[in-house]
N, C-alpha and C. Protein backbone atom coordinates (compact mmCIF):
# COMPACT_ATOMS: atom_id res chain seq x y z
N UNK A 1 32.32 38.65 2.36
CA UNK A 1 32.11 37.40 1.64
C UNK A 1 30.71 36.84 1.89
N UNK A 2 30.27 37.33 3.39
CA UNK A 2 29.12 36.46 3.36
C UNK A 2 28.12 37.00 3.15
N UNK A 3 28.09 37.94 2.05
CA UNK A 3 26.66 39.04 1.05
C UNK A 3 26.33 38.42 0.18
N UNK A 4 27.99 37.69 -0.35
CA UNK A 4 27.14 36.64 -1.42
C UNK A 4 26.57 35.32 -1.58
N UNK A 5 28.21 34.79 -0.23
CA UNK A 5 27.31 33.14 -0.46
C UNK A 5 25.80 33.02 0.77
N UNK A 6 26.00 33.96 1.85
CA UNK A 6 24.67 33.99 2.74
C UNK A 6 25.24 32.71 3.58
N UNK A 7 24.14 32.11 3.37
CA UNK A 7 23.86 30.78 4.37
C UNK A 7 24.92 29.91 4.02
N UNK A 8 25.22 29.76 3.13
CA UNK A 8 25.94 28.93 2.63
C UNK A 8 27.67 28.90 2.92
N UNK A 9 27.60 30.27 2.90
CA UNK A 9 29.07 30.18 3.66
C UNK A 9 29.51 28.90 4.86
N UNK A 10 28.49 28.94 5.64
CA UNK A 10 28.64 27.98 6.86
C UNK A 10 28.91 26.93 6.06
N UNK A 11 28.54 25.94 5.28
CA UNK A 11 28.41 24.88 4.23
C UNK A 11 29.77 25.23 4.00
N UNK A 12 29.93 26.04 3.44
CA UNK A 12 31.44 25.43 2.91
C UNK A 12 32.79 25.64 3.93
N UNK A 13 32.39 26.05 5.06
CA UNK A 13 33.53 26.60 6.02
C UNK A 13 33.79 25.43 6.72
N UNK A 14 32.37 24.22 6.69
CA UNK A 14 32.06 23.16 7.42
C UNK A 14 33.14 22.27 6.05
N UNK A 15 33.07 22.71 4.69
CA UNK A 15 33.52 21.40 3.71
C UNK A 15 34.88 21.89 4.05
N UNK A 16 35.68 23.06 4.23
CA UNK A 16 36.97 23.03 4.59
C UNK A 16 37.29 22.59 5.46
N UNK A 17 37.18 22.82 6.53
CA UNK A 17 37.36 21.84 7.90
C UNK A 17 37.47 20.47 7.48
N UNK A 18 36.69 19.99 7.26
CA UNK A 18 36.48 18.62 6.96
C UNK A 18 37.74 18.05 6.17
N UNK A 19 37.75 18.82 5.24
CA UNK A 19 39.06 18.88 4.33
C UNK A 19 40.32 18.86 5.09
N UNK A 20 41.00 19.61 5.54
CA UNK A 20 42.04 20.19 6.86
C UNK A 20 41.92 18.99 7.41
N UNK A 21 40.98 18.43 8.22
CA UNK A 21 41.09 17.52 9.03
C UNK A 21 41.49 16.38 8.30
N UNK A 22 41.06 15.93 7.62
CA UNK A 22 41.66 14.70 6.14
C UNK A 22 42.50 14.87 6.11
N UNK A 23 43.40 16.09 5.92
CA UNK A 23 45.02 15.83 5.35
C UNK A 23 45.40 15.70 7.02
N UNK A 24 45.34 16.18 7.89
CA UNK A 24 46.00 15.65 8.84
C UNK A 24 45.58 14.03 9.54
N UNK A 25 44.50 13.60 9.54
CA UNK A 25 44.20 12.16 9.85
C UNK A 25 45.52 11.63 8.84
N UNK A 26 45.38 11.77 7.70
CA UNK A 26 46.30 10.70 6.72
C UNK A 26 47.98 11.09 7.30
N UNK A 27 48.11 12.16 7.38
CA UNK A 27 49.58 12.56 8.54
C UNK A 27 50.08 11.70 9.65
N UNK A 28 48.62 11.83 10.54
CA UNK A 28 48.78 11.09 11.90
C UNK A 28 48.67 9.54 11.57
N UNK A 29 47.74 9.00 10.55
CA UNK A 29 47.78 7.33 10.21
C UNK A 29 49.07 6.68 9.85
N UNK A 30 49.93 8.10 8.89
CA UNK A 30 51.00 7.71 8.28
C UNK A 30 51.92 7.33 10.16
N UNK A 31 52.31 8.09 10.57
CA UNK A 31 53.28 8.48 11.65
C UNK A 31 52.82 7.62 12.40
N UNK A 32 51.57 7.01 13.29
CA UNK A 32 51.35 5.91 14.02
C UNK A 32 51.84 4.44 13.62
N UNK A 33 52.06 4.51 12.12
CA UNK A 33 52.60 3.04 11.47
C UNK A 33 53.65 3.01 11.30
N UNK A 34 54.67 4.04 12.01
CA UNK A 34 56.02 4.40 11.57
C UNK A 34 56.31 4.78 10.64
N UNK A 35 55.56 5.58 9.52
CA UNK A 35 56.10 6.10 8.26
C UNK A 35 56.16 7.43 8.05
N UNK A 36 56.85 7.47 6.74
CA UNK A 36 57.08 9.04 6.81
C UNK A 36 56.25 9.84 6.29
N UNK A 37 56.53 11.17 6.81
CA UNK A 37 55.49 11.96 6.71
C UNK A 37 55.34 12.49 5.33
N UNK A 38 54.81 12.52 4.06
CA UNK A 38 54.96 12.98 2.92
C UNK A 38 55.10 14.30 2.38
N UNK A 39 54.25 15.04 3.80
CA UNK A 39 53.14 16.80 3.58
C UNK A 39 54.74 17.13 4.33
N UNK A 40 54.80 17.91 3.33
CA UNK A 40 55.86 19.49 3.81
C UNK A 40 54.42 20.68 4.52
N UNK A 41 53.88 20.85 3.64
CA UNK A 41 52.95 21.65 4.18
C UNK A 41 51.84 21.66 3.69
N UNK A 42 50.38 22.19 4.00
CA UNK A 42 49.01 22.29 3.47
C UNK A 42 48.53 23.35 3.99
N UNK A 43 47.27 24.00 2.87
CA UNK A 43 46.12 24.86 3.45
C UNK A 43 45.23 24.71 2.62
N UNK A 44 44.34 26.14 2.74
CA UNK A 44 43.04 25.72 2.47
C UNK A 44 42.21 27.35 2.35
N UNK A 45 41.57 26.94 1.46
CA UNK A 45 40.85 28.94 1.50
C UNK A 45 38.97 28.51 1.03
N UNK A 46 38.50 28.99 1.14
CA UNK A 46 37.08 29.59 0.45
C UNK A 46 37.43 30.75 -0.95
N UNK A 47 36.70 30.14 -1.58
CA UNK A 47 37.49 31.40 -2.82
C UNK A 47 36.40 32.76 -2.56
N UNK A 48 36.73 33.32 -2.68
CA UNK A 48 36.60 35.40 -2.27
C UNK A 48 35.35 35.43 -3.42
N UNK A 49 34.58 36.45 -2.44
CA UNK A 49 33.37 36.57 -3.39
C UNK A 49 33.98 37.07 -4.50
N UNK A 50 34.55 38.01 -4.74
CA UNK A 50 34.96 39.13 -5.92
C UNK A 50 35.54 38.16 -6.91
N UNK A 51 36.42 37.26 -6.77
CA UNK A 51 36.74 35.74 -7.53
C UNK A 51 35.52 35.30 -8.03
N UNK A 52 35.36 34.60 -7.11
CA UNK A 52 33.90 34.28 -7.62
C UNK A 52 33.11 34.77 -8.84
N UNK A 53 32.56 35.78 -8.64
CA UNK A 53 31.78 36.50 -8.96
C UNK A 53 32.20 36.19 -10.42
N UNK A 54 33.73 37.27 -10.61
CA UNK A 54 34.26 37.25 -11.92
C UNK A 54 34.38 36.06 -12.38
N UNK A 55 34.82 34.82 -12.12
CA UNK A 55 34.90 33.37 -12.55
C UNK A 55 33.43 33.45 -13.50
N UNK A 56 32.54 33.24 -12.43
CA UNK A 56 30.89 33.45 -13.22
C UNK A 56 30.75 33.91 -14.61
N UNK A 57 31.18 34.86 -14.03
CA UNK A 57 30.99 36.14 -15.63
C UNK A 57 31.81 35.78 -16.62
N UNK A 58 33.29 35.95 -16.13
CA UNK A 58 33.84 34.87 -16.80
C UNK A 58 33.45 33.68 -18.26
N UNK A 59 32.37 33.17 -17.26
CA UNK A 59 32.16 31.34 -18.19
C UNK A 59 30.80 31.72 -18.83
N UNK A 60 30.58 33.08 -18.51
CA UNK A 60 29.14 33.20 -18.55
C UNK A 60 27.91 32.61 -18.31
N UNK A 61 28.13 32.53 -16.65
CA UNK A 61 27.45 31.60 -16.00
C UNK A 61 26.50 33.04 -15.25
N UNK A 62 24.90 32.52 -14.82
CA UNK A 62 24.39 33.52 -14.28
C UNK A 62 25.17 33.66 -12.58
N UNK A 63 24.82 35.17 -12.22
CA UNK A 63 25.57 35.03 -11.01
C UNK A 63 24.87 35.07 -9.61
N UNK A 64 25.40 33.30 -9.24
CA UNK A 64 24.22 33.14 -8.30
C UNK A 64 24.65 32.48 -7.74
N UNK A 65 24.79 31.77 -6.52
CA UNK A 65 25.27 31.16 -5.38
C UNK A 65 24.88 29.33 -5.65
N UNK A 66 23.58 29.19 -6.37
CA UNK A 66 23.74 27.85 -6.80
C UNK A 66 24.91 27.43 -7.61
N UNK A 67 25.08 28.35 -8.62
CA UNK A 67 26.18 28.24 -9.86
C UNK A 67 27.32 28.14 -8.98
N UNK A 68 27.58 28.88 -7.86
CA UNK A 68 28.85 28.85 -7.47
C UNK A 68 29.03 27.65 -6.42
N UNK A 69 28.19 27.00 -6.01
CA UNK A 69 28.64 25.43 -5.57
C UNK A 69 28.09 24.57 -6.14
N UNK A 70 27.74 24.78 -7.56
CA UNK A 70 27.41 23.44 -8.53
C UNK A 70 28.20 23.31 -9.42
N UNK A 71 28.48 24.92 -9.95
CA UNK A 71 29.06 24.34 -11.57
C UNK A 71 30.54 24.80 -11.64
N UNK A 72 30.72 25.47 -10.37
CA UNK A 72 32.29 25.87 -10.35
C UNK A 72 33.00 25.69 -8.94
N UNK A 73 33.70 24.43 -9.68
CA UNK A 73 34.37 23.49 -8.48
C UNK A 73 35.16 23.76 -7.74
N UNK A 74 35.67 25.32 -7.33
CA UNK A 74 37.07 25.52 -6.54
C UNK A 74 36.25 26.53 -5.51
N UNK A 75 34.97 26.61 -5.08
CA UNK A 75 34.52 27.68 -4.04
C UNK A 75 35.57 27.27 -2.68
N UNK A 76 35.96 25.80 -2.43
CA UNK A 76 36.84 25.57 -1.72
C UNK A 76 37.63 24.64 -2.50
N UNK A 77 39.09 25.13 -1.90
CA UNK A 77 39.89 24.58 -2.21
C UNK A 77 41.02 24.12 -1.26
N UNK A 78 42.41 23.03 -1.01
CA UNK A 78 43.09 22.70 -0.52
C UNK A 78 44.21 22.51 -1.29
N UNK A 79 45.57 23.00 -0.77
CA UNK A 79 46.72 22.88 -1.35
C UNK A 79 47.45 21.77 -0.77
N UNK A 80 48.44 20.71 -1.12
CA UNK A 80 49.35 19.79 -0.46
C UNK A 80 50.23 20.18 -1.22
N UNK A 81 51.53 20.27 -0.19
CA UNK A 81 52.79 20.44 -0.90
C UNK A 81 53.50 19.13 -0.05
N UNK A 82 54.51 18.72 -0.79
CA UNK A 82 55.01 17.44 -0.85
C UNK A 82 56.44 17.23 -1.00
N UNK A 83 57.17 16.40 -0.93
CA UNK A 83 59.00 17.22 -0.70
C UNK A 83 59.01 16.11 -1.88
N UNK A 84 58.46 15.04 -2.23
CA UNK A 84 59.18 14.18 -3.97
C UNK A 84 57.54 13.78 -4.49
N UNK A 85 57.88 14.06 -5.58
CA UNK A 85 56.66 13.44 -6.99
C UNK A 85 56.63 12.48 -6.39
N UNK A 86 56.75 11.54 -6.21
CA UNK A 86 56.29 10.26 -5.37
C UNK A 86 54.78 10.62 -4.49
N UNK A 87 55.31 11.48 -3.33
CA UNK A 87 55.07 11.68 -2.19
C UNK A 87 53.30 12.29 -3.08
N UNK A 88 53.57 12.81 -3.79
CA UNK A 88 52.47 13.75 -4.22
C UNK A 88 51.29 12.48 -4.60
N UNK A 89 51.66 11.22 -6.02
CA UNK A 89 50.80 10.57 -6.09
C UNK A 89 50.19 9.52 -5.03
N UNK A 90 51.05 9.61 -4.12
CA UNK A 90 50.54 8.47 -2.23
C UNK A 90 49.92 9.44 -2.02
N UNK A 91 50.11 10.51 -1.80
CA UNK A 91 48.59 11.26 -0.88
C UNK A 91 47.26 11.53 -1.67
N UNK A 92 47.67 11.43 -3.01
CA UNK A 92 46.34 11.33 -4.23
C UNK A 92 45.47 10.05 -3.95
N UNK A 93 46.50 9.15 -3.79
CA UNK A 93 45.93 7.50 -3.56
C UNK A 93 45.04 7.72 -2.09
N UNK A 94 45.53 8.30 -1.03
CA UNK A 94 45.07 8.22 0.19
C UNK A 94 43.72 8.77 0.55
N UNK A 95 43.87 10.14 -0.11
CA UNK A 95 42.55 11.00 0.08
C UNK A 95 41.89 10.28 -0.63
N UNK A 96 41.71 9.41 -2.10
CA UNK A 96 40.90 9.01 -2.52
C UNK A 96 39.88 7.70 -2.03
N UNK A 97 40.90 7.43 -0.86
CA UNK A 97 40.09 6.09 -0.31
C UNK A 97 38.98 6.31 0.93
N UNK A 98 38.82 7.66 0.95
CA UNK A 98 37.76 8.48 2.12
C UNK A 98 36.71 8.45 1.43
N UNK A 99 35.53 7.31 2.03
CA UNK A 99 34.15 7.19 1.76
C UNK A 99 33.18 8.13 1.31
N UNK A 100 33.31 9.31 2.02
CA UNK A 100 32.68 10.35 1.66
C UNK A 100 33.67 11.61 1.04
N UNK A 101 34.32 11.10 0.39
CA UNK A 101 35.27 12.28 -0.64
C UNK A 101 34.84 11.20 -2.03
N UNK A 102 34.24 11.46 -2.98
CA UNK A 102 34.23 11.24 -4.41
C UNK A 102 35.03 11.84 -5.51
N UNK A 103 36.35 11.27 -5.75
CA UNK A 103 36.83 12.14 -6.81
C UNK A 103 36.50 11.83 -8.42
N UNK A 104 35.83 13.26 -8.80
CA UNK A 104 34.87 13.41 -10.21
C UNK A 104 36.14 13.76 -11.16
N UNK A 105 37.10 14.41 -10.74
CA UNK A 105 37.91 14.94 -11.86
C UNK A 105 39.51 14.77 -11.24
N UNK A 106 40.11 14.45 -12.40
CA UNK A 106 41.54 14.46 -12.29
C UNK A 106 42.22 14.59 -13.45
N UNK A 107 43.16 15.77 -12.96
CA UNK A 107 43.99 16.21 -14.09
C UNK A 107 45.84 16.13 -13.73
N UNK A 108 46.63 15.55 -14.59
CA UNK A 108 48.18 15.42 -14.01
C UNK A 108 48.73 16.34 -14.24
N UNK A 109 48.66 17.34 -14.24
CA UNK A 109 49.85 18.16 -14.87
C UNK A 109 51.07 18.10 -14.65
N UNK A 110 51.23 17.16 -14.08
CA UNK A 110 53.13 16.57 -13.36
C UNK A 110 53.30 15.75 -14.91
N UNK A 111 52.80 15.08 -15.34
CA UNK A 111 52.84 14.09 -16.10
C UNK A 111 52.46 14.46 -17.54
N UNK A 112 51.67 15.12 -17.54
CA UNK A 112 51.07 16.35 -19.07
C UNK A 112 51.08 17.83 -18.94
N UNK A 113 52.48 18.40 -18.18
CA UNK A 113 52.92 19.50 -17.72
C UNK A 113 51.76 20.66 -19.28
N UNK A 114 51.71 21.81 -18.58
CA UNK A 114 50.44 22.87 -19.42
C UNK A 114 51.94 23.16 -19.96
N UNK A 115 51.40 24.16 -21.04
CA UNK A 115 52.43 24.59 -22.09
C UNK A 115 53.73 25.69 -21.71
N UNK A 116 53.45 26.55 -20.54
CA UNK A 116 54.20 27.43 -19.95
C UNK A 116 55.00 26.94 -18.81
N UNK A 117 54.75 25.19 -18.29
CA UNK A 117 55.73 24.58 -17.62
C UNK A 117 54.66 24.05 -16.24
N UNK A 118 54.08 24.86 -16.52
CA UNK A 118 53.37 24.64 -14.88
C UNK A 118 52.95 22.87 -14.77
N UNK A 119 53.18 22.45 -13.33
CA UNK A 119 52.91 20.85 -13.14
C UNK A 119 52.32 20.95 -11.42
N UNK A 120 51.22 19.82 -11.64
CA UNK A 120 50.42 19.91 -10.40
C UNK A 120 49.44 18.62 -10.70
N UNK A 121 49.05 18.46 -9.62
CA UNK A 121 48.29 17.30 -9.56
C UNK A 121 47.00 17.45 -8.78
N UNK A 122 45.29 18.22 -9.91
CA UNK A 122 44.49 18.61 -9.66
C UNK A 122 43.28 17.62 -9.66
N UNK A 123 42.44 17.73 -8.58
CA UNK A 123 41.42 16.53 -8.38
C UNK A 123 40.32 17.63 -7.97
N UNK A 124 39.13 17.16 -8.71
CA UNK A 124 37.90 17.68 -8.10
C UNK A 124 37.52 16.26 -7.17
N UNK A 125 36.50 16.42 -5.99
CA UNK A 125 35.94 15.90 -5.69
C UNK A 125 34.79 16.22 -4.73
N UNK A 126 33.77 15.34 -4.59
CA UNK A 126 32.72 15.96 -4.29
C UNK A 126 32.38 15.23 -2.47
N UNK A 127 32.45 16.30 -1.61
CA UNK A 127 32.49 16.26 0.04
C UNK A 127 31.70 16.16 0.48
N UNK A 128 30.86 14.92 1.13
CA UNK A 128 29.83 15.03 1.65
C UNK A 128 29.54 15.46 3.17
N UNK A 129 29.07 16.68 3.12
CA UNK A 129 29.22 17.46 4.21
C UNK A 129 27.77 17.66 5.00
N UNK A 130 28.03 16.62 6.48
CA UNK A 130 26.23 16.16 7.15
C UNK A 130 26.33 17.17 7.98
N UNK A 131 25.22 18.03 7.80
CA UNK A 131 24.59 19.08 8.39
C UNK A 131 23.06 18.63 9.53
N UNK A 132 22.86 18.97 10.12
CA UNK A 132 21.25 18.82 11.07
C UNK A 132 20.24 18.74 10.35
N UNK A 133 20.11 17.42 9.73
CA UNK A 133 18.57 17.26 8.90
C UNK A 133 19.19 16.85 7.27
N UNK A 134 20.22 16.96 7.04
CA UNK A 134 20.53 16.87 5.65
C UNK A 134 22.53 16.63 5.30
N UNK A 135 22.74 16.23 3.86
CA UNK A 135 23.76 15.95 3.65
C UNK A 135 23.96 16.77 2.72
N UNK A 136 24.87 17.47 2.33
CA UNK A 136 25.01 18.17 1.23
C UNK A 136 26.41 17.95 0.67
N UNK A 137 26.33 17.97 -0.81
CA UNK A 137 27.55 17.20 -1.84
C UNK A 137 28.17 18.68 -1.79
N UNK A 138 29.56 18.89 -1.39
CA UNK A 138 30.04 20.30 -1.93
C UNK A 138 31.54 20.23 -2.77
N UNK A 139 31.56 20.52 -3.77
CA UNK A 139 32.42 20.60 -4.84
C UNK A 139 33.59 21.07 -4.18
N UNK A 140 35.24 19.98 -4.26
CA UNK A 140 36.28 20.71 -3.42
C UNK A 140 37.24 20.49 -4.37
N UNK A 141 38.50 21.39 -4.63
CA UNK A 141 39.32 21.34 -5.16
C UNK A 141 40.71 20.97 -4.73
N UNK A 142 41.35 20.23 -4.91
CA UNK A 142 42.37 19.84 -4.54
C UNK A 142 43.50 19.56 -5.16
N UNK A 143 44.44 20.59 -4.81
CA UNK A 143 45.95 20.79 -5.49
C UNK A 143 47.07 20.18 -4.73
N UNK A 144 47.49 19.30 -5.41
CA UNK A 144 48.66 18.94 -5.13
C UNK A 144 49.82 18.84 -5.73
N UNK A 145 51.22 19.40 -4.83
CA UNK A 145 52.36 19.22 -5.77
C UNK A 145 53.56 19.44 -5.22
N UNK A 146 55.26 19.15 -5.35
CA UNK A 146 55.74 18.76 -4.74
C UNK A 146 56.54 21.05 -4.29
N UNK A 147 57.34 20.65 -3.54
CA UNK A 147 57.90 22.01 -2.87
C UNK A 147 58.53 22.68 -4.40
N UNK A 148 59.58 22.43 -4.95
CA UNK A 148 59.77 23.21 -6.06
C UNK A 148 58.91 23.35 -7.03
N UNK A 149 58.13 22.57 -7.43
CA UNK A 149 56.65 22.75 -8.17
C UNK A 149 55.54 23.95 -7.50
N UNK A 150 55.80 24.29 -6.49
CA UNK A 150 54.97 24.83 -5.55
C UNK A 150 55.42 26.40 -5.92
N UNK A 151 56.85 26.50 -5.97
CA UNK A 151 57.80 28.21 -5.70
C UNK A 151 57.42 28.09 -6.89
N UNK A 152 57.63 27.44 -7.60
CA UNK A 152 57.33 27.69 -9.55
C UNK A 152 55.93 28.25 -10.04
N UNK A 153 54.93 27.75 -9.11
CA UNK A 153 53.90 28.34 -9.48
C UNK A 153 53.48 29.62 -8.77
N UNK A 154 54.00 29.32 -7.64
CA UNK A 154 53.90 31.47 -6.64
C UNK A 154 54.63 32.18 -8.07
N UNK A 155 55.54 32.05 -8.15
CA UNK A 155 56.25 33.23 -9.33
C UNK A 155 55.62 33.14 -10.52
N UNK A 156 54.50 32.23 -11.11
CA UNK A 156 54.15 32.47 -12.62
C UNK A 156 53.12 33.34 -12.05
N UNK A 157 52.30 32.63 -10.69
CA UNK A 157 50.89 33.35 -10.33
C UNK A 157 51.22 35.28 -10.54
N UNK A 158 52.40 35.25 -9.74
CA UNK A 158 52.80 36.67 -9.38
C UNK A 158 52.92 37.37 -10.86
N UNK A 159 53.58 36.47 -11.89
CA UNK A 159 53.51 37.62 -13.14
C UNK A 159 52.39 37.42 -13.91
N UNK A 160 51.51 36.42 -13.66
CA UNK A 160 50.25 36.81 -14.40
C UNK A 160 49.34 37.81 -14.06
N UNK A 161 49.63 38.35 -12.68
CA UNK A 161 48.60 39.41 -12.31
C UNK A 161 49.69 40.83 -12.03
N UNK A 162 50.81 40.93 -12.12
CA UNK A 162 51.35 41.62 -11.94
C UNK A 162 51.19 42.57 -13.02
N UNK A 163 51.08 43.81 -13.04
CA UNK A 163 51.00 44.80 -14.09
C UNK A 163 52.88 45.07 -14.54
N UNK A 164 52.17 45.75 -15.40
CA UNK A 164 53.28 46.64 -16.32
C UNK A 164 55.09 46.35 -15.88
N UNK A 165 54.86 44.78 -16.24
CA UNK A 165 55.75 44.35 -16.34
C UNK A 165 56.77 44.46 -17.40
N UNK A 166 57.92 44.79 -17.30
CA UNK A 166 58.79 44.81 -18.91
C UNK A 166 59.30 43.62 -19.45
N UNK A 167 59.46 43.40 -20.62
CA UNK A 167 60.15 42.18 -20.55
C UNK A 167 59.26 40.29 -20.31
N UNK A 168 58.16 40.62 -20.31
CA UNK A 168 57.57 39.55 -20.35
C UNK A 168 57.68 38.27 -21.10
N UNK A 169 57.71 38.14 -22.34
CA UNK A 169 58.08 37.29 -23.00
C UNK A 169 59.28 36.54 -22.55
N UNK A 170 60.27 37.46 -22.33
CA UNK A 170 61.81 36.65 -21.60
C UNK A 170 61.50 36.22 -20.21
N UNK A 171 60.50 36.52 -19.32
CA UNK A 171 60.18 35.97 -17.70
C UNK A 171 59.80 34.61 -18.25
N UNK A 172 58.63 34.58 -19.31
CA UNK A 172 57.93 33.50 -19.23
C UNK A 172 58.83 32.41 -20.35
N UNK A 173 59.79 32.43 -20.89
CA UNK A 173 60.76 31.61 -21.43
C UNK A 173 61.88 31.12 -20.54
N UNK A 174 61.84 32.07 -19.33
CA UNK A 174 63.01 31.90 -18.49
C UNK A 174 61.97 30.88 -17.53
N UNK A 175 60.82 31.08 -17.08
CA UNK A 175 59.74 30.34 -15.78
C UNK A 175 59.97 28.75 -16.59
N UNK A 176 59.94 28.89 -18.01
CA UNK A 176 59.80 27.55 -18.64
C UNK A 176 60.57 26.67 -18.70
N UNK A 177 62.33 27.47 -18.90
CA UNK A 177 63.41 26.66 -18.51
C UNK A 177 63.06 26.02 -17.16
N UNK A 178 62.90 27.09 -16.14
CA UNK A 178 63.06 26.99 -14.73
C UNK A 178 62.49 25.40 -15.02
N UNK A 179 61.18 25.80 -14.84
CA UNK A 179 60.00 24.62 -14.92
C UNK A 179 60.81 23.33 -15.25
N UNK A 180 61.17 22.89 -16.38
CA UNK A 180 61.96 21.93 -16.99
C UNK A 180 62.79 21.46 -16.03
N UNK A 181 63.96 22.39 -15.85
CA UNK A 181 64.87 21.79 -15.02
C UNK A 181 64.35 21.20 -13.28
N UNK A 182 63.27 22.08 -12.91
CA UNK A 182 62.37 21.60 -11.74
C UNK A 182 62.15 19.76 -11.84
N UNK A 183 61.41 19.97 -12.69
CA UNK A 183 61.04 18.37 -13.22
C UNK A 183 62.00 17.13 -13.12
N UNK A 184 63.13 18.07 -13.50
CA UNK A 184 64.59 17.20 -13.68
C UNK A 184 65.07 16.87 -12.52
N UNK A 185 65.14 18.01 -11.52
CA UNK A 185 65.43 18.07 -10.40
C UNK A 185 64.65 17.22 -8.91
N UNK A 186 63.37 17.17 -9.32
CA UNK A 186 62.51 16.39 -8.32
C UNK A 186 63.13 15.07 -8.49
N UNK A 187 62.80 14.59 -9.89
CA UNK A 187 63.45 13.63 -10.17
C UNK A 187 64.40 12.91 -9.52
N UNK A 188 65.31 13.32 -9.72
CA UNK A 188 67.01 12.94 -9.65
C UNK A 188 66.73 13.29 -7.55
N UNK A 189 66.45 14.23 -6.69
CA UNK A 189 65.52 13.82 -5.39
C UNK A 189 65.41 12.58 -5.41
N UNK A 190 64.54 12.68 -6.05
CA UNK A 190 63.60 11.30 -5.46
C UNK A 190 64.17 9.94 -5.89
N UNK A 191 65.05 9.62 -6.39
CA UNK A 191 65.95 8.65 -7.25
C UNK A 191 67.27 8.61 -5.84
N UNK A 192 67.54 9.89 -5.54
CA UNK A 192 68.93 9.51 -4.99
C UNK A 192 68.01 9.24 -3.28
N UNK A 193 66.38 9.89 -2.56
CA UNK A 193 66.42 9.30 -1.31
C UNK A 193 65.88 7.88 -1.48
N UNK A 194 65.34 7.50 -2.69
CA UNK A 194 65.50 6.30 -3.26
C UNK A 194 66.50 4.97 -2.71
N UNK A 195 67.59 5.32 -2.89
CA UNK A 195 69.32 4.83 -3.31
C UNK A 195 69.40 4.82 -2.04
N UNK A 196 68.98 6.14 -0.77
CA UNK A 196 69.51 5.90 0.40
C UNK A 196 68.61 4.75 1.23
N UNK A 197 67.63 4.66 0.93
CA UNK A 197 67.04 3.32 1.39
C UNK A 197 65.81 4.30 2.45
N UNK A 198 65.43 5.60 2.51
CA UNK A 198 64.81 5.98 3.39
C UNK A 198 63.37 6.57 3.10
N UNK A 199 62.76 5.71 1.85
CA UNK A 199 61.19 6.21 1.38
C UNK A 199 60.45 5.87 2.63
N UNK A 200 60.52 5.11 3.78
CA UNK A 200 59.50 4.74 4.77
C UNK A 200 59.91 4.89 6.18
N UNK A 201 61.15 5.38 6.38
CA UNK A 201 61.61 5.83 7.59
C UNK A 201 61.40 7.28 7.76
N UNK A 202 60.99 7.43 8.81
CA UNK A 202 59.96 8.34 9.50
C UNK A 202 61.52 9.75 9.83
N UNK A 203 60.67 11.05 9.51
CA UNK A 203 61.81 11.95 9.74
C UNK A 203 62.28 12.46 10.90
């Protein structure tokens, strides 16, 4: 990986960290005030030169290491998974109130689900990451979405790259039901721990 980005790798290994550490500060802020914890789980990657690369070519962007932390926003990225749709837009609210996190882009897909079912709650924002002598803005991506929203998208990911699959058309009509009833299902979650009175009691 580091043939292509070079120097820069460090830069963004420094904007993940930084990242990582954010979702857990907002963990530990939550839990010191007695509340509950929202994150089922999180991570975090550098996207792979060979990604990369192709993304570039892709958009038909030249292929060059500026392009890939200026004009294409996921060189790092962070996942939050979340146990209710609720839980997902409080940690959207939270990360956004970090001084040096700027969020440039936001997209709902919980709320304007894409056409094949998929729902997520995607934010660019831009990390200001202080280095020895300088600050540098680095483009971070950030996915969030609740646990069954999460398995729904491992299994579409898996048949979009999966080869010589049979039967495709019926996977991706069947992922779409799935999807639907997912939606239904968070729902009716989050309605009944609602009812039990336990959105702020700590687990």
């Amino acid at each position: 990986m580091s043939d292509f980005y070079g120097e820069s790798l460090f830069v963004l290994q420094s904007a993940l960290d930084e990242m990582l550490a954010k979702i857990e500060l907002v963990r530990k802020y939550r839990q010191i005030r007695g509340m509950r914890d929202p994150v089922e789980h999180y991570k975090g990657r550098i996207k792979t030169e060979e990604s990369m690369i192709e993304k570039l070519k892709r958009r038909g962007m030249e292929v060059t290491v500026e392009n890939a932390l200026t004009r294409v926003h996921d060189a790092v990225g962070v996942r939050i998974v979340c146990r209710f749709v609720d839980d997902v837009y409080e940690i959207a609210d939270m990360m956004s109130m970090f001084s040096d996190l700027e969020i440039i882009e936001r997209k709902d897909y919980i709320a304007s689900p894409k056409t094949n079912g998929y729902r997520s709650l995607h934010m660019v924002a831009l990390l200001s990451v202080t280095l020895p002598g300088e600050t540098r803005q680095v483009p971070v991506e950030i996915q969030i979405r609740t646990l069954a929203q999460d398995t729904w998208a491992a299994l579409e990911h898996q048949l979009k790259y999966k080869k010589d699959v049979e039967g495709v058309a019926l996977i991706q009509k069947e992922l779409k039901r799935c999807a639907d009833e997912i939606a239904s299902t968070d729902l009716s979650l989050q309605t009944v721990r609602d009812m039990m009175g336990q959105s702020d009691i700590k687990d």
